[in-house]
N, C-alpha and C. Protein backbone atom coordinates (compact mmCIF):
# COMPACT_ATOMS: atom_id res chain seq x y z
N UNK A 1 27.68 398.78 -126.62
CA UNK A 1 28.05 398.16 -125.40
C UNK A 1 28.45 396.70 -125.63
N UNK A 2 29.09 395.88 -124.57
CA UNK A 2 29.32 395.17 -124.49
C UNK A 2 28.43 393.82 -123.82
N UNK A 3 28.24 393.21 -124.76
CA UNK A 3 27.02 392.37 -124.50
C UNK A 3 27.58 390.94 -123.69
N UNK A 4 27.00 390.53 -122.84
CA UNK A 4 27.83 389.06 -121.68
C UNK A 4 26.69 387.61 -121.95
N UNK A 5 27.49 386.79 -121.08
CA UNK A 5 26.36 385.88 -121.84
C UNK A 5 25.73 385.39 -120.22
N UNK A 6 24.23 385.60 -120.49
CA UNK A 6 23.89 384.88 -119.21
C UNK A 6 23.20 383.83 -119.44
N UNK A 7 22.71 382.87 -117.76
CA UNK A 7 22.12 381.68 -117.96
C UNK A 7 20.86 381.72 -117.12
N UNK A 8 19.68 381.08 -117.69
CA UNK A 8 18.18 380.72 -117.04
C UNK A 8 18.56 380.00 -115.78
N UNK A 9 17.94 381.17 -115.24
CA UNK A 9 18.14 380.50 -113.51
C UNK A 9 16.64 380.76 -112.75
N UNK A 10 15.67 379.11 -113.12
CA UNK A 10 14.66 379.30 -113.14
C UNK A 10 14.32 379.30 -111.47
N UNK A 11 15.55 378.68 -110.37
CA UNK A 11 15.04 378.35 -109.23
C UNK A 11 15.67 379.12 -108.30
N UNK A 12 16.23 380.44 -108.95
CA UNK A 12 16.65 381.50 -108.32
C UNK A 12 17.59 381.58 -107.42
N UNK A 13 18.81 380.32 -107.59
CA UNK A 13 19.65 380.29 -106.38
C UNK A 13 21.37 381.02 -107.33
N UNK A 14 20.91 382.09 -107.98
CA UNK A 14 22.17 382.56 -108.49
C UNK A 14 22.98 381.58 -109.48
N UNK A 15 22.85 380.51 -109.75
CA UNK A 15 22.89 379.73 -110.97
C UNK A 15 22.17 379.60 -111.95
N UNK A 16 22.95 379.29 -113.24
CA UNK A 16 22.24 379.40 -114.26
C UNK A 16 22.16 377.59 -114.99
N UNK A 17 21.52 377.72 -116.07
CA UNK A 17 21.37 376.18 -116.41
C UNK A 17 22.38 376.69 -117.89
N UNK A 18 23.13 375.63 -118.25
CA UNK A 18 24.28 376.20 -119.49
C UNK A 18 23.48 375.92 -121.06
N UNK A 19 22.66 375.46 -120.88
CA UNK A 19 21.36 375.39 -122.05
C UNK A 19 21.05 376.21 -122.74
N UNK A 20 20.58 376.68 -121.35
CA UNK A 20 19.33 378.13 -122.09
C UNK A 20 20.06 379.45 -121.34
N UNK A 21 20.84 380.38 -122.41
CA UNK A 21 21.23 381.40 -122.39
C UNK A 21 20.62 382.48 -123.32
N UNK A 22 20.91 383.59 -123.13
CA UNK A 22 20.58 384.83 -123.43
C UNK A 22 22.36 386.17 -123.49
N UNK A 23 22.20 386.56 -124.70
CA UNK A 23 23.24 387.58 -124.99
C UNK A 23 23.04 388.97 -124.44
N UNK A 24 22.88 389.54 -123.53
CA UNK A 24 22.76 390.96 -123.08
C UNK A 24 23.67 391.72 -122.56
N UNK A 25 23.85 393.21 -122.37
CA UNK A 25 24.34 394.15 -121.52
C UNK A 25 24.23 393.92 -120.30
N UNK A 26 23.42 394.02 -119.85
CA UNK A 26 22.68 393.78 -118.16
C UNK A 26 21.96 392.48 -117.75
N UNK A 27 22.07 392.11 -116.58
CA UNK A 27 21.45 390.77 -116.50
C UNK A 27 19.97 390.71 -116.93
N UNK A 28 19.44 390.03 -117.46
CA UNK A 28 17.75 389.51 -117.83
C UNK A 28 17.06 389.36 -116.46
N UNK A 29 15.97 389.46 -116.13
CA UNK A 29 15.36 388.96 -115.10
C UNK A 29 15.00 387.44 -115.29
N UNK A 30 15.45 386.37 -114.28
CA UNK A 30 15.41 384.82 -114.36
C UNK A 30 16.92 384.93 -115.03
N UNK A 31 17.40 385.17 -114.62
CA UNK A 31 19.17 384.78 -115.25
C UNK A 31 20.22 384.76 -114.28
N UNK A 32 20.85 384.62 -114.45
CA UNK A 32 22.24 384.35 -113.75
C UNK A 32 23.78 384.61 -114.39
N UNK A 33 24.61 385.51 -113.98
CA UNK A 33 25.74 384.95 -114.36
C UNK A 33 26.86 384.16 -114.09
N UNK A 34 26.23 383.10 -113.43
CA UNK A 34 27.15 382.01 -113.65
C UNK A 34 26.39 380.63 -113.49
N UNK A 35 27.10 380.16 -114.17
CA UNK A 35 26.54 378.69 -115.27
C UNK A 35 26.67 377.47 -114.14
N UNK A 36 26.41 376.57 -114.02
CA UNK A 36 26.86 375.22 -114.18
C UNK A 36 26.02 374.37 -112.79
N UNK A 37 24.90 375.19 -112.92
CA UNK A 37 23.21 374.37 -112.05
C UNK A 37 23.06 373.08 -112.75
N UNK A 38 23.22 372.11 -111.79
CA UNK A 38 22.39 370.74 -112.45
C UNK A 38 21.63 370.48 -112.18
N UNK A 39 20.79 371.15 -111.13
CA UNK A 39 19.26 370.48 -111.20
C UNK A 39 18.78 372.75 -111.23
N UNK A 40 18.23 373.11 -112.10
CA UNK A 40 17.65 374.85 -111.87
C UNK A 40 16.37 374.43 -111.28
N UNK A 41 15.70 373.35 -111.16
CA UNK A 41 14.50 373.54 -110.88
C UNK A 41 14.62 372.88 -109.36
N UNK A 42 15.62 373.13 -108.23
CA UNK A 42 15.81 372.76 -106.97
C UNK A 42 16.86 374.06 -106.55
N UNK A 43 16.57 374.91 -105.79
CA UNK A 43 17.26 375.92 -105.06
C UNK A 43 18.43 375.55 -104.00
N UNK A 44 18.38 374.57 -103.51
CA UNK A 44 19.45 373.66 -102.53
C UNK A 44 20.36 373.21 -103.75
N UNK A 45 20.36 372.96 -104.95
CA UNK A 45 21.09 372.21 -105.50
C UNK A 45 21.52 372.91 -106.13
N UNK A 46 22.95 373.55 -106.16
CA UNK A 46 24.03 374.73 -107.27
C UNK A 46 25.59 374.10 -106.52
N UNK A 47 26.25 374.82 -107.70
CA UNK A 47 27.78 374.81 -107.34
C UNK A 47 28.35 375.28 -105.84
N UNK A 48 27.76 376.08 -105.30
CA UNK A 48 28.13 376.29 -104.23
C UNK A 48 27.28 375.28 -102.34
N UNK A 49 26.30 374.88 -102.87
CA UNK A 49 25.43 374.20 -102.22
C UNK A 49 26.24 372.78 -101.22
N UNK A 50 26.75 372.71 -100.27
CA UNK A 50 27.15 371.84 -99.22
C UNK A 50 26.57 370.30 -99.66
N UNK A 51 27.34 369.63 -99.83
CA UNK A 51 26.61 368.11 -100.06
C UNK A 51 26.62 367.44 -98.90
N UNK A 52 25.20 366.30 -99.08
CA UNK A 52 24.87 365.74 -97.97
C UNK A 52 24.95 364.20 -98.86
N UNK A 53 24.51 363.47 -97.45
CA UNK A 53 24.47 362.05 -97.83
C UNK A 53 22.93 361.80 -97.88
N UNK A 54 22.69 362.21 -99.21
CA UNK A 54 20.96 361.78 -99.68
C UNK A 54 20.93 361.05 -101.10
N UNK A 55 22.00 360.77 -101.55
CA UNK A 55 21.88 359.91 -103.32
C UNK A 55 21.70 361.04 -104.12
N UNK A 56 21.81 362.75 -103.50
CA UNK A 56 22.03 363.47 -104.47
C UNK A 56 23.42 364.28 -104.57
N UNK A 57 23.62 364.66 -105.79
CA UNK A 57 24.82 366.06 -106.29
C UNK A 57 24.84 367.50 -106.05
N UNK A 58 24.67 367.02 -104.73
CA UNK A 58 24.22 368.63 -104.34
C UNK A 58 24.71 369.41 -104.63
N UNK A 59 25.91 369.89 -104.97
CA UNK A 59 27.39 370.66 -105.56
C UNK A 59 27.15 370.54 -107.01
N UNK A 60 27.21 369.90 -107.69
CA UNK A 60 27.05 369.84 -108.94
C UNK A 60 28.71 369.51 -109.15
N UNK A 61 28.67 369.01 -108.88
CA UNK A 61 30.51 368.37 -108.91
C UNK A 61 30.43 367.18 -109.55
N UNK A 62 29.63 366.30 -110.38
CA UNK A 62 29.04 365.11 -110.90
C UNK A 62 29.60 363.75 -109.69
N UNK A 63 29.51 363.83 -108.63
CA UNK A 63 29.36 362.40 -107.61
C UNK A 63 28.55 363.21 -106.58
N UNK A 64 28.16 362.04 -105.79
CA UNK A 64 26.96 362.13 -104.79
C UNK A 64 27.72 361.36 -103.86
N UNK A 65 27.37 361.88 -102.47
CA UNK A 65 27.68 361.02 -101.16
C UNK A 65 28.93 361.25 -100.76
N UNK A 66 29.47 362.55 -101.14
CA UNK A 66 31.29 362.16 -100.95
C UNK A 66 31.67 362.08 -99.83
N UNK A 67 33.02 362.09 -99.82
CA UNK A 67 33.68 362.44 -97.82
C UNK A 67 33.53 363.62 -97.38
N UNK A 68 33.04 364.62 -98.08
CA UNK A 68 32.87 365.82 -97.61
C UNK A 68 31.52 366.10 -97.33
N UNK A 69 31.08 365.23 -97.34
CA UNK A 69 29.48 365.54 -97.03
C UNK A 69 28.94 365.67 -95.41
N UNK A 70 28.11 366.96 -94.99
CA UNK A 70 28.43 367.70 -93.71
C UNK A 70 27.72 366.74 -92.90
N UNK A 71 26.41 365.53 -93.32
CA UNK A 71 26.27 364.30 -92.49
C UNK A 71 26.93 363.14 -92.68
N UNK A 72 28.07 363.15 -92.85
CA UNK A 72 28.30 361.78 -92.56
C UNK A 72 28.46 361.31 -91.65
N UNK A 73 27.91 359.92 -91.14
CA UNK A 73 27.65 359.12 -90.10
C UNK A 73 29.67 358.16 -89.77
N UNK A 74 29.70 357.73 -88.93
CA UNK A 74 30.65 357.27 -88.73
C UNK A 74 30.20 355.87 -88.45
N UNK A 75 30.60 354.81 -88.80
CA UNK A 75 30.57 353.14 -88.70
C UNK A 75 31.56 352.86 -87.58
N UNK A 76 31.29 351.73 -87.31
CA UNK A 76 31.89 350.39 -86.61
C UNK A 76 31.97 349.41 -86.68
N UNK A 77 33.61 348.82 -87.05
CA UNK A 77 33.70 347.71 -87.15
C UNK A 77 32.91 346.06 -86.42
N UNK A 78 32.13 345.30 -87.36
CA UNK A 78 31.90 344.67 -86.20
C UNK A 78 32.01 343.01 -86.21
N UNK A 79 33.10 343.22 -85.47
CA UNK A 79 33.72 341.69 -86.47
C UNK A 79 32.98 340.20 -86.16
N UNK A 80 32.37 340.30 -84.32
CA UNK A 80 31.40 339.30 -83.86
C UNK A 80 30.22 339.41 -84.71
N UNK A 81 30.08 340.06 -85.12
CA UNK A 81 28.03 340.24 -85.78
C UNK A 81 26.85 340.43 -84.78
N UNK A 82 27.09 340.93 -83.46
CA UNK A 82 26.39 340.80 -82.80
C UNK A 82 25.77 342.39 -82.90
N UNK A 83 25.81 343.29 -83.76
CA UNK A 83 24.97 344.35 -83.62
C UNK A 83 25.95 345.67 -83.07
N UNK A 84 26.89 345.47 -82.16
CA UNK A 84 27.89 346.44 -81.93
C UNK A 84 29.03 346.52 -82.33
N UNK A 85 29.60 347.44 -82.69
CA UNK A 85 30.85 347.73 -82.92
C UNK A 85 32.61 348.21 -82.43
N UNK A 86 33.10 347.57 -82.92
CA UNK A 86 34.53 347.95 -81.68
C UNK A 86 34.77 349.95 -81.91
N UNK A 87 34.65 350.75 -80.66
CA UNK A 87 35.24 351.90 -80.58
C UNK A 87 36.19 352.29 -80.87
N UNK A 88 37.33 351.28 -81.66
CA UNK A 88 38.39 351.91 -81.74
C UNK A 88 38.78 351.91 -83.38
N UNK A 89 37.72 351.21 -84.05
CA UNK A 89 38.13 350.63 -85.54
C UNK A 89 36.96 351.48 -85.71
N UNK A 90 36.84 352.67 -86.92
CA UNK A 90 35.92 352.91 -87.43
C UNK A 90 36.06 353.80 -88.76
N UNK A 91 35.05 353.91 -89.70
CA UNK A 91 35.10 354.82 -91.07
C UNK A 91 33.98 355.69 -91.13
N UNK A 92 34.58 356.65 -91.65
CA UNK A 92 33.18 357.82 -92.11
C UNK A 92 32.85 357.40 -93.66
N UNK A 93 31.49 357.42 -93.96
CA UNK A 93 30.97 357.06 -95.19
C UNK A 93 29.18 357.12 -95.28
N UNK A 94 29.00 357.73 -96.27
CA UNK A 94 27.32 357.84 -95.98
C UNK A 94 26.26 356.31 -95.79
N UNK A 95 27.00 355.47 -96.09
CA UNK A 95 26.01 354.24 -96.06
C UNK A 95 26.91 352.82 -95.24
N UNK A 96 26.88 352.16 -94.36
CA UNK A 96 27.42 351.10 -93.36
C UNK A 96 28.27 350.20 -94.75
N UNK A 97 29.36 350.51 -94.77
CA UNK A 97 29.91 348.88 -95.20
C UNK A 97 29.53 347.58 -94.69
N UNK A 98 30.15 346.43 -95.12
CA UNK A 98 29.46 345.23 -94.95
C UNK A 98 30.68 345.34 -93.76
N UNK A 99 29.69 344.63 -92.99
CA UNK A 99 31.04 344.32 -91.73
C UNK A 99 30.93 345.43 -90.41
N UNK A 100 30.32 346.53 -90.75
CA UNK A 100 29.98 348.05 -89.41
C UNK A 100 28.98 348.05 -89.92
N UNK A 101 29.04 348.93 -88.22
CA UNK A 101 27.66 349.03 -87.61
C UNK A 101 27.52 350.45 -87.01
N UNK A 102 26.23 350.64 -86.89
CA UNK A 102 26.15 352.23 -86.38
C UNK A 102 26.80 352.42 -84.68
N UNK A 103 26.65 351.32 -83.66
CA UNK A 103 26.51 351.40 -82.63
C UNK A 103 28.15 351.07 -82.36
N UNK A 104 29.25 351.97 -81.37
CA UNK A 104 30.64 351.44 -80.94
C UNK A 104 30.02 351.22 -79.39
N UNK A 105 29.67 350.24 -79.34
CA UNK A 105 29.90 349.94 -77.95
C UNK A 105 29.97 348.34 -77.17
N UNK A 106 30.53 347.72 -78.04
CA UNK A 106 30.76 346.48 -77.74
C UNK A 106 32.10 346.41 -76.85
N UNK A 107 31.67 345.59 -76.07
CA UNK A 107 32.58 345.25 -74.86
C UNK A 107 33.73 344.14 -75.14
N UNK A 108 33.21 343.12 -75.77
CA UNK A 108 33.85 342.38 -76.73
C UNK A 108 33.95 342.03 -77.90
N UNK A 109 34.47 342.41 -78.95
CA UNK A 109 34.50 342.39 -80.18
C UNK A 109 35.06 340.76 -80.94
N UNK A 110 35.16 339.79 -79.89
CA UNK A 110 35.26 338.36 -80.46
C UNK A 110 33.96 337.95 -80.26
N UNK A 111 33.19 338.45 -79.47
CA UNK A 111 32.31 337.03 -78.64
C UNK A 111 31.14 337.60 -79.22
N UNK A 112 30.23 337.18 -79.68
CA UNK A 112 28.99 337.70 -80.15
C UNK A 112 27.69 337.60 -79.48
N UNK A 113 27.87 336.80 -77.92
CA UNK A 113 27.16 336.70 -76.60
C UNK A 113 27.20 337.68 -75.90
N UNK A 114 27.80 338.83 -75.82
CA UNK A 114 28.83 339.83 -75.09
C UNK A 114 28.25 341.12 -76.14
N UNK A 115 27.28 342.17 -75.83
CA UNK A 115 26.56 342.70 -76.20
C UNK A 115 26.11 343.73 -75.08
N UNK A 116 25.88 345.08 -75.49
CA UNK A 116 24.74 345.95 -74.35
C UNK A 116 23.52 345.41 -74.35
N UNK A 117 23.19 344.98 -73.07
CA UNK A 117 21.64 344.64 -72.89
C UNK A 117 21.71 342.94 -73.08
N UNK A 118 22.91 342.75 -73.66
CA UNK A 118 22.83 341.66 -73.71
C UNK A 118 22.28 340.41 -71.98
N UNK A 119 21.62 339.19 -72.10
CA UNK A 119 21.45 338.42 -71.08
C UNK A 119 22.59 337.95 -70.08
N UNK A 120 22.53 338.40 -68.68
CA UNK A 120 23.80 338.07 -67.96
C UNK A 120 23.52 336.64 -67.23
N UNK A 121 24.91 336.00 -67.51
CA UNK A 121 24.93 334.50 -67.15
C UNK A 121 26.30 334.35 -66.09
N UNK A 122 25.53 333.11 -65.24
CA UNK A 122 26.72 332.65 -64.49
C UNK A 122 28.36 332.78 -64.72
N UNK A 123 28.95 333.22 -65.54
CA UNK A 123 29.89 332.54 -66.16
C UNK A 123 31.28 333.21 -66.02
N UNK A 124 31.47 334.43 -65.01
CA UNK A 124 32.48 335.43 -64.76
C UNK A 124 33.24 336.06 -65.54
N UNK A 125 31.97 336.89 -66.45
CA UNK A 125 32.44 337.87 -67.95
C UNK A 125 30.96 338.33 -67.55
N UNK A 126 31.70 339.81 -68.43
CA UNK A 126 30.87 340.76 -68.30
C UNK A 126 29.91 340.83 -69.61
N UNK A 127 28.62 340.09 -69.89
CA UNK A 127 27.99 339.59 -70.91
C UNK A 127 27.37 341.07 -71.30
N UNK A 128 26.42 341.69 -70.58
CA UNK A 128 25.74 342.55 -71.01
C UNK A 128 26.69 344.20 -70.87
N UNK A 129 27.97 344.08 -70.47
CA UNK A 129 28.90 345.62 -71.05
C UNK A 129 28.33 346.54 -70.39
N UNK A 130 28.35 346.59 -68.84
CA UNK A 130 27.82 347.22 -68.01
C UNK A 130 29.36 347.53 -66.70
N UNK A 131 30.31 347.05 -67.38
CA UNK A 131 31.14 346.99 -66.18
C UNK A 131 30.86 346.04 -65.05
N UNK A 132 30.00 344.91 -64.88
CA UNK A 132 30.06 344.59 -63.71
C UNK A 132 29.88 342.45 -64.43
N UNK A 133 30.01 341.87 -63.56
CA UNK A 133 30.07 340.83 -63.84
C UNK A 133 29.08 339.99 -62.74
N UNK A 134 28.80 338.96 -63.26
CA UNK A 134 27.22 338.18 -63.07
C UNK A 134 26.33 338.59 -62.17
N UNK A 135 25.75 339.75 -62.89
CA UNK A 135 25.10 340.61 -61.89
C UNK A 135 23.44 340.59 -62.68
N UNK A 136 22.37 340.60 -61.96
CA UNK A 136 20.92 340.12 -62.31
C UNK A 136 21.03 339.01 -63.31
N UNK A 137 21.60 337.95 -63.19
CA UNK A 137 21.64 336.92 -64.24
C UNK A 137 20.83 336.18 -64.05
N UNK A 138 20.57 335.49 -65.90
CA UNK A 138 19.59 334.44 -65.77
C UNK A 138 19.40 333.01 -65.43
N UNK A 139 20.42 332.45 -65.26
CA UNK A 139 20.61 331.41 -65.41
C UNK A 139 21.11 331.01 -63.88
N UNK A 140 20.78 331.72 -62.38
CA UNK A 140 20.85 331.17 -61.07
C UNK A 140 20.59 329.68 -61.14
N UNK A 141 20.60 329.37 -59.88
CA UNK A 141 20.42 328.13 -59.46
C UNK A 141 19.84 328.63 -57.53
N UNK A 142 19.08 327.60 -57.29
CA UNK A 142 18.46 327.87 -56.11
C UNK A 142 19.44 326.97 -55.08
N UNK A 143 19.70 327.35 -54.03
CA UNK A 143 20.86 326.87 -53.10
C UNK A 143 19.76 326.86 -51.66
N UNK A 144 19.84 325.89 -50.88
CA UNK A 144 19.02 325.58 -49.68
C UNK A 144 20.07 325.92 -48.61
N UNK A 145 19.52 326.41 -47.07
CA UNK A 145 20.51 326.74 -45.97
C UNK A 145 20.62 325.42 -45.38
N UNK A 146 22.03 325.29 -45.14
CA UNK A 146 22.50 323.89 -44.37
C UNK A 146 22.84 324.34 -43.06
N UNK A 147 22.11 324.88 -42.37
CA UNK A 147 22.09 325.70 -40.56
C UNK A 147 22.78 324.68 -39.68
N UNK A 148 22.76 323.32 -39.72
CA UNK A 148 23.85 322.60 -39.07
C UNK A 148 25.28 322.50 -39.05
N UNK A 149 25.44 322.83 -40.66
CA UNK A 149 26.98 322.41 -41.60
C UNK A 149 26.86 320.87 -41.98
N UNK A 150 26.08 320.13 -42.33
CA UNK A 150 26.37 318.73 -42.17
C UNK A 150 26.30 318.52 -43.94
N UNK A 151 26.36 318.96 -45.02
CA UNK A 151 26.28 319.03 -46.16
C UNK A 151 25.11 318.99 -46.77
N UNK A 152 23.66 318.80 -45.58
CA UNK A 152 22.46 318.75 -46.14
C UNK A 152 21.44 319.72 -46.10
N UNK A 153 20.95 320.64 -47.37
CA UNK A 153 20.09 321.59 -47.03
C UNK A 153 18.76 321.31 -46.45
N UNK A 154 17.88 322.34 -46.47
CA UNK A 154 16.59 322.31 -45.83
C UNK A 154 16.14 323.96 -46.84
N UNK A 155 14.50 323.36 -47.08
CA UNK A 155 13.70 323.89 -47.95
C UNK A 155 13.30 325.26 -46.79
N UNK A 156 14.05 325.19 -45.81
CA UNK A 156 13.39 326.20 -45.06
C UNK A 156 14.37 327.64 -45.47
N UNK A 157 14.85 327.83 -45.65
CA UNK A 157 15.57 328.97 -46.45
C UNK A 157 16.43 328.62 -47.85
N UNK A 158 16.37 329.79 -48.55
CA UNK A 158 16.79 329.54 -50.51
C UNK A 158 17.45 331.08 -50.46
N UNK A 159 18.48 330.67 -51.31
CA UNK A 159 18.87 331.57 -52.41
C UNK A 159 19.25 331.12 -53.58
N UNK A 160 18.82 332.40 -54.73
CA UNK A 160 19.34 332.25 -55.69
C UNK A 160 20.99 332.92 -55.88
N UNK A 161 21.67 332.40 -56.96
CA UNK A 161 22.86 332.94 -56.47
C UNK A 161 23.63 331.80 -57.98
N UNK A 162 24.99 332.59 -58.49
CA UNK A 162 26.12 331.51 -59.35
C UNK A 162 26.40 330.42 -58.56
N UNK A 163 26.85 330.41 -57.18
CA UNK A 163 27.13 329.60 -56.52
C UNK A 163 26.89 329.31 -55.38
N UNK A 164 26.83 328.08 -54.80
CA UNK A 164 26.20 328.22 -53.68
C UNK A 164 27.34 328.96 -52.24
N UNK A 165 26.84 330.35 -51.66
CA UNK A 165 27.26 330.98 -50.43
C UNK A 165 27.32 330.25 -49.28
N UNK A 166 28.45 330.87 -48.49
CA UNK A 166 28.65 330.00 -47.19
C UNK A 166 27.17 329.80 -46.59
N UNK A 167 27.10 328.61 -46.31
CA UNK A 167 26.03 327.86 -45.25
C UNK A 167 24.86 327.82 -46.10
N UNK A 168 25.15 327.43 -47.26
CA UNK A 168 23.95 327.04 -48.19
C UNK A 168 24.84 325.58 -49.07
N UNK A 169 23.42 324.94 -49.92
CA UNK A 169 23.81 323.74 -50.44
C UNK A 169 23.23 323.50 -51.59
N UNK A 170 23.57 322.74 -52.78
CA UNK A 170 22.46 322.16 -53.41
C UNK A 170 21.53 321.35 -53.49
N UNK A 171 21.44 320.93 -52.18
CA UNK A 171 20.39 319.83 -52.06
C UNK A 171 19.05 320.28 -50.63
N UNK A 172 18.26 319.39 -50.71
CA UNK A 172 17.21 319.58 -49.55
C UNK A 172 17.26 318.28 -48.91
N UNK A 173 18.19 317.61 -48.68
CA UNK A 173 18.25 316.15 -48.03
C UNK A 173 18.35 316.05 -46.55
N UNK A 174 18.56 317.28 -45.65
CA UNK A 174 18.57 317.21 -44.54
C UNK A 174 16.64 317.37 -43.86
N UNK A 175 16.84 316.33 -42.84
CA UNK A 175 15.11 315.95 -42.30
C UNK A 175 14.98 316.90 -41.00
N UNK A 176 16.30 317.58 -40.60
CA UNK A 176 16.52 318.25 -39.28
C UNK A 176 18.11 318.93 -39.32
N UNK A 177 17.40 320.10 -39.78
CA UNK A 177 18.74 321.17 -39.95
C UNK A 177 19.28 321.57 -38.93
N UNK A 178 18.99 321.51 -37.77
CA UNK A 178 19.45 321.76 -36.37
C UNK A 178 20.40 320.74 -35.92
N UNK A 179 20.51 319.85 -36.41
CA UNK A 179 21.48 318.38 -35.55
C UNK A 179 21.98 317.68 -36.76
């Protein structure tokens, strides 16, 4: 008969290690016929095995991490540094280049104040990327009601507010808001 050459396939995933062979008719038990396992003592890891982004060769293709790897994460550019990234600039790659970020959801990609969650301020921009503009902000100012019109408030009614609303003022200088 015709004798084939097989390979020690100690971790049983139908690969063999190209080392340690054996000359037989019929396959050996612990063998394989076909060669080219780089790790036999890991069952996830053979020539046919899907690569991931873990720092290993899962394929046995000698590189790790490729573009074909079934997790790769997608980046975002992020040119402010503020933690988010522009939605429209981005790369697939198992580990963040310098410069992206995991998160696309920056509202502004110049301003690095201009953030989700970010703190909303007086200032008529949409700081925290909510669609709406100076809305629960921190930085009010307290405005007194001027109930006469005479330019002088009274401590007897306040709002907070960007600016001061009709029939309010910044001051408390009126002694008699009525006249």
């Amino acid at each position: 008969g015709v004798t084939l050459t097989w390979y020690q396939d100690v971790d049983g995933d139908d690969y063999g290690d190209n080392l340690y062979t054996q000359e037989a008719c019929t396959e050996p038990v612990g063998y394989a016929a076909d060669a080219g396992d780089c790790d036999d003592g890991e069952a996830s890891i053979n020539p046919s095995a899907l690569e991931y982004c873990d720092g290993v060769d899962n394929d046995c293709d000698g590189a790790t991490d490729e573009e074909d790897s079934v997790d790769i994460p997608t980046w975002y550019l992020d040119v402010d540094g503020d933690g988010y990234g522009d939605p429209l600039v981005s790369v697939d790659e198992c580990y963040a280049p310098s410069g992206y970020v995991e998160l696309p959801t920056d509202c502004d990609t110049t301003d690095p104040t201009q953030y989700p969650g970010a703190d909303e301020y007086c200032n008529g921009e949409d700081d925290d990327c909510d669609d709406e503009i100076d809305e629960d902000v921190v930085d009010t100012e307290t405005y007194y009601i001027d109930s006469d019109g005479d330019g002088y408030g009274s401590e007897d009614g306040t709002t907070e507010d960007c600016g001061a609303p009709d029939g309010y003022v910044d001051n408390t200088d009126d002694c008699d808001d009525t006249d």
